[in-house]
N, C-alpha and C. Protein backbone atom coordinates (compact mmCIF):
# COMPACT_ATOMS: atom_id res chain seq x y z
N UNK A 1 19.09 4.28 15.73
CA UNK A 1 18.62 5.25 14.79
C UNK A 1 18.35 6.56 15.55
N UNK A 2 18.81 7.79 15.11
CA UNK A 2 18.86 9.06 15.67
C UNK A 2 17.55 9.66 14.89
N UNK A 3 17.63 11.04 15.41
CA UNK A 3 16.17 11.83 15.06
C UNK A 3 17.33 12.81 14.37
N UNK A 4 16.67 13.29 13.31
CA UNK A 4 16.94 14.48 12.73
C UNK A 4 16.15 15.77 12.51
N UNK A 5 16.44 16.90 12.24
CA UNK A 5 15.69 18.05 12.35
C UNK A 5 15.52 18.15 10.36
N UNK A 6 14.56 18.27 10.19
CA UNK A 6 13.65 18.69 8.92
C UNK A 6 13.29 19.85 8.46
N UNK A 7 13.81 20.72 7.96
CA UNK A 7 13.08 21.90 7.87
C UNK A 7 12.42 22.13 6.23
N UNK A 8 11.18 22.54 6.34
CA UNK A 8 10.40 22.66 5.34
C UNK A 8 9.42 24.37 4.94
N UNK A 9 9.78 24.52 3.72
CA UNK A 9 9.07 25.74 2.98
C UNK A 9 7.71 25.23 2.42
N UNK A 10 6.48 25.70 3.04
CA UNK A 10 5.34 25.37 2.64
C UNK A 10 4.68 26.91 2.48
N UNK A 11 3.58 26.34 2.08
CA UNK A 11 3.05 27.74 1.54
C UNK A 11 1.92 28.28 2.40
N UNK A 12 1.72 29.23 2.79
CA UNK A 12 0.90 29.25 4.06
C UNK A 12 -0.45 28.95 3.99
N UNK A 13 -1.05 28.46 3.03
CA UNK A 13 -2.64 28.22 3.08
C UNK A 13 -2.46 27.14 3.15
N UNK A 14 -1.65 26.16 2.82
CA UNK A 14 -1.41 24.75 3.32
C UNK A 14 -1.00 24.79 4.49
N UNK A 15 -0.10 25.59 5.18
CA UNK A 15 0.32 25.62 7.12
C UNK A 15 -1.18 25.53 7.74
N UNK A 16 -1.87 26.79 7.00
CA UNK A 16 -3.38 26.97 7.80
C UNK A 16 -3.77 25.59 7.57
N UNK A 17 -4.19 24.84 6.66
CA UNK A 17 -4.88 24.02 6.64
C UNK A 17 -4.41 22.47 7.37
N UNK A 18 -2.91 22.49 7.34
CA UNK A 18 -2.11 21.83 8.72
C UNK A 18 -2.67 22.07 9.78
N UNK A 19 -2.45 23.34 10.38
CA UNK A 19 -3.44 23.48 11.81
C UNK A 19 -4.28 23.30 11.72
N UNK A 20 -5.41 23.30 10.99
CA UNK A 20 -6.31 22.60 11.24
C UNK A 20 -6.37 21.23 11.51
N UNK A 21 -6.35 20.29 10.44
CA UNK A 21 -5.85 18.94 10.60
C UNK A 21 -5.60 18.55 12.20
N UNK A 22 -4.67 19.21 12.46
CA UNK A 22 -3.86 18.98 13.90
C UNK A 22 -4.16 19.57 14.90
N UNK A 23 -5.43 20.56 14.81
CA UNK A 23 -6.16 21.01 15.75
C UNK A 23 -7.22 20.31 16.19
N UNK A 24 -7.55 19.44 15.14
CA UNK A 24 -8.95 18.86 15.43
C UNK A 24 -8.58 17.76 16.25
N UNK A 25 -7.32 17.07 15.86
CA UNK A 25 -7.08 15.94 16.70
C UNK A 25 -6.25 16.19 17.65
N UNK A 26 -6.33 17.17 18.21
CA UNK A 26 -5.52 17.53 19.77
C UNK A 26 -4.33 17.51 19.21
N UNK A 27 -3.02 17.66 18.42
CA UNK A 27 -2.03 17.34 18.31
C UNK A 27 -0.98 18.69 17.18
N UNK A 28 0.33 18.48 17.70
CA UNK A 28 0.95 19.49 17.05
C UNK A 28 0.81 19.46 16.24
N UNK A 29 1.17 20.73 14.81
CA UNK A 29 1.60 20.16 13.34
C UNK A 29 3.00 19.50 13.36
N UNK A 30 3.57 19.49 13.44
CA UNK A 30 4.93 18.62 13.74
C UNK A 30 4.60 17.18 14.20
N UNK A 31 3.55 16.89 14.77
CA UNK A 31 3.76 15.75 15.06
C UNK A 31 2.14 14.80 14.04
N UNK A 32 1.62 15.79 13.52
CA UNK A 32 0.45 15.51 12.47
C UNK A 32 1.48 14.92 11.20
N UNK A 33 2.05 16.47 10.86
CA UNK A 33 2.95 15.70 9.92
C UNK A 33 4.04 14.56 9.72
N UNK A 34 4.67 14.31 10.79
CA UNK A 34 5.06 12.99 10.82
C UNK A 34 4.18 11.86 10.97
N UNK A 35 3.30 12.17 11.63
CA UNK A 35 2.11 10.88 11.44
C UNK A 35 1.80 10.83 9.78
N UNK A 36 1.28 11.63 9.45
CA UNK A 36 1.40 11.48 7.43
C UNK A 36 2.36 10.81 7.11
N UNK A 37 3.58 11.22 6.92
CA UNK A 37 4.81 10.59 6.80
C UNK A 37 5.25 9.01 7.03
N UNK A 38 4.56 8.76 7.94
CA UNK A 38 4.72 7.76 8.67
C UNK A 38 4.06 6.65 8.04
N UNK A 39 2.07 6.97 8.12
CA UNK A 39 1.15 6.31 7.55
C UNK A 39 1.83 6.22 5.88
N UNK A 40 1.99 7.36 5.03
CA UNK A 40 2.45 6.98 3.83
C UNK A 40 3.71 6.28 3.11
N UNK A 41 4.58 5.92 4.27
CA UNK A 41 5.86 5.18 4.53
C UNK A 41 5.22 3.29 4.67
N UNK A 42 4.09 3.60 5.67
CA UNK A 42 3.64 2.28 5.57
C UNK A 42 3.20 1.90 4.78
N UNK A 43 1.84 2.48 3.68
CA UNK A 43 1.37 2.53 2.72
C UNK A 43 1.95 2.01 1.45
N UNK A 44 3.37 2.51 1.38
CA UNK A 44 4.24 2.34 0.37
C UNK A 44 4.88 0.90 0.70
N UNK A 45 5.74 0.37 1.73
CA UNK A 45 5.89 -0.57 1.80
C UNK A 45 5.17 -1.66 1.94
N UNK A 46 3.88 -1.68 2.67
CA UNK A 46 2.74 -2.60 2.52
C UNK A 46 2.61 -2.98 1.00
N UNK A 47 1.96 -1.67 -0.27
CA UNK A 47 1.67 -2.06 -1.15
C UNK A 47 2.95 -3.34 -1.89
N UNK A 48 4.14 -2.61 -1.94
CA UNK A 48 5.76 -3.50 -2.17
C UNK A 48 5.36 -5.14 -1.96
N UNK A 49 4.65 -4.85 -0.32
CA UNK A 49 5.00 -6.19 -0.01
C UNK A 49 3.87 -7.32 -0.31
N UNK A 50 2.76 -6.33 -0.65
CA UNK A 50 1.47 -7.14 -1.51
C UNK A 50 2.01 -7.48 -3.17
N UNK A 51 2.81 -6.76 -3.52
CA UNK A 51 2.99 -7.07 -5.12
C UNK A 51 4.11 -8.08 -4.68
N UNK A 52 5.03 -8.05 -4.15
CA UNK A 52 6.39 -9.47 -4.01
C UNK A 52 5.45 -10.13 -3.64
N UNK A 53 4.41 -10.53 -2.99
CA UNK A 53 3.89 -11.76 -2.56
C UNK A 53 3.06 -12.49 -3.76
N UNK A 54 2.51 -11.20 -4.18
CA UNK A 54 1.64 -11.77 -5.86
C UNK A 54 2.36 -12.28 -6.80
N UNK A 55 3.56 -11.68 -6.92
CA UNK A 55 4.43 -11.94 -8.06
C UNK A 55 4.74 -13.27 -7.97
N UNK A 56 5.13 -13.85 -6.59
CA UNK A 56 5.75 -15.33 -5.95
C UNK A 56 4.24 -16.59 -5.83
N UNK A 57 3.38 -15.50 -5.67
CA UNK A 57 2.33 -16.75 -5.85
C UNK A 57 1.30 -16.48 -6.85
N UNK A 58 1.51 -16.04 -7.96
CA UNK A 58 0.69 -15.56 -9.27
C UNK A 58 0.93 -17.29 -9.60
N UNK A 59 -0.20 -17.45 -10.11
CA UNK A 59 -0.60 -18.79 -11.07
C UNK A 59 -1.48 -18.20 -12.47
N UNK A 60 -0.64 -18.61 -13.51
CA UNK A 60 -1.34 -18.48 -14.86
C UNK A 60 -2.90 -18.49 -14.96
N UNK A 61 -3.26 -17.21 -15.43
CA UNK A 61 -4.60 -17.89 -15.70
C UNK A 61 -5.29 -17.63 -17.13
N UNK A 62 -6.15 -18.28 -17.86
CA UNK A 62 -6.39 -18.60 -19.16
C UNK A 62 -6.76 -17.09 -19.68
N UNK A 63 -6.26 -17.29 -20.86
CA UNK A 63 -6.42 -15.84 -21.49
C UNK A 63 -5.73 -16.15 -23.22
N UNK A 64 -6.15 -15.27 -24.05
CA UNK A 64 -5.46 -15.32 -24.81
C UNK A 64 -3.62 -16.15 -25.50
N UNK A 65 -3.11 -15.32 -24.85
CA UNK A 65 -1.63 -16.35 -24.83
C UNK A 65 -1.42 -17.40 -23.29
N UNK A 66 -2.29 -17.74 -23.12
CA UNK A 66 -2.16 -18.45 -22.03
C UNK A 66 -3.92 -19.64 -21.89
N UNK A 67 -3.94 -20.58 -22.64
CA UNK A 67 -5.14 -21.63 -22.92
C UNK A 67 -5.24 -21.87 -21.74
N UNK A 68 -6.64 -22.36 -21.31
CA UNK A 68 -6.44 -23.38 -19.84
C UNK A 68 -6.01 -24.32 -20.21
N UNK A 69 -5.53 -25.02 -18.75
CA UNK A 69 -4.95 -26.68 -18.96
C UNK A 69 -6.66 -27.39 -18.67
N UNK A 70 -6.21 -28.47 -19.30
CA UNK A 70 -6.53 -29.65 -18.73
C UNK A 70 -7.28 -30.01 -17.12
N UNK A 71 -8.54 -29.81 -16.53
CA UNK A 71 -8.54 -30.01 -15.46
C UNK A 71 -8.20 -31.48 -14.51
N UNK A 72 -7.58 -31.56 -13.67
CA UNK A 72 -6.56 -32.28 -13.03
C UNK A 72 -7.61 -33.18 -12.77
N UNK A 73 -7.65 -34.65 -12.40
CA UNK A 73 -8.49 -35.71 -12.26
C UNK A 73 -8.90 -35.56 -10.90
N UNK A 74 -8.13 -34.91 -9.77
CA UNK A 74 -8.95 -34.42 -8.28
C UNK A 74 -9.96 -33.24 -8.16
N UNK A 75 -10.01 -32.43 -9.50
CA UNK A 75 -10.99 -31.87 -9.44
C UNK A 75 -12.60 -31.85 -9.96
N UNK A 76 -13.52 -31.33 -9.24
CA UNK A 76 -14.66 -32.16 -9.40
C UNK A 76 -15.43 -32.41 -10.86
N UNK A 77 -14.89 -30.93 -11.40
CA UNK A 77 -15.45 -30.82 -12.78
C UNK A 77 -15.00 -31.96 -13.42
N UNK A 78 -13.52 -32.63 -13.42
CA UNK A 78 -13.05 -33.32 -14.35
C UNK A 78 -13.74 -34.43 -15.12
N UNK A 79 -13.14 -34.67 -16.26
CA UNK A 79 -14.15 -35.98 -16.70
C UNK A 79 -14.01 -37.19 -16.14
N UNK A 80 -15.19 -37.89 -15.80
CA UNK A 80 -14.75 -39.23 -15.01
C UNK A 80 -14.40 -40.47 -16.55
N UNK A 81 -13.57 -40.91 -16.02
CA UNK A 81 -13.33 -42.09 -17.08
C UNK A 81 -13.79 -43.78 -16.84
């Protein structure tokens, strides 16, 4: 994977407020803003990978179109017979 050059039109009270950002933490704006980029790249795929995991292990739960079952005879509530 290669690096590419980015060029971006921002508006200058947002540049100012870039340098800042990136002043406080010792670091370029160029390299602030790819850290953003970066963190919100993770952000986005993390969340992805929290919803595919929910979706694959979602279990029904009682509600309106969906009654509870029956509790299973290993659980404690169940009725003893």
């Amino acid at each position: 994977m290669g690096t590419y050059v980015l060029s971006l039109r921002i508006d200058g009270e947002l540049l100012d407020r870039l340098r800042d950002h990136a002043a406080k933490r010792d670091m370029a704006v160029q390299d602030y803003v790819l850290q953003l980029l970066q963190r919100n790249d993770f952000d986005e795929r993390f969340r992805a990978t929290t919803e595919a995991t929910a979706r694959l292990t979602h279990w029904p739960t009682p509600g309106p179109g969906n009654p509870p079952t029956a509790p299973h005879p290993w659980h404690l509530d169940a009725p003893h017979k």
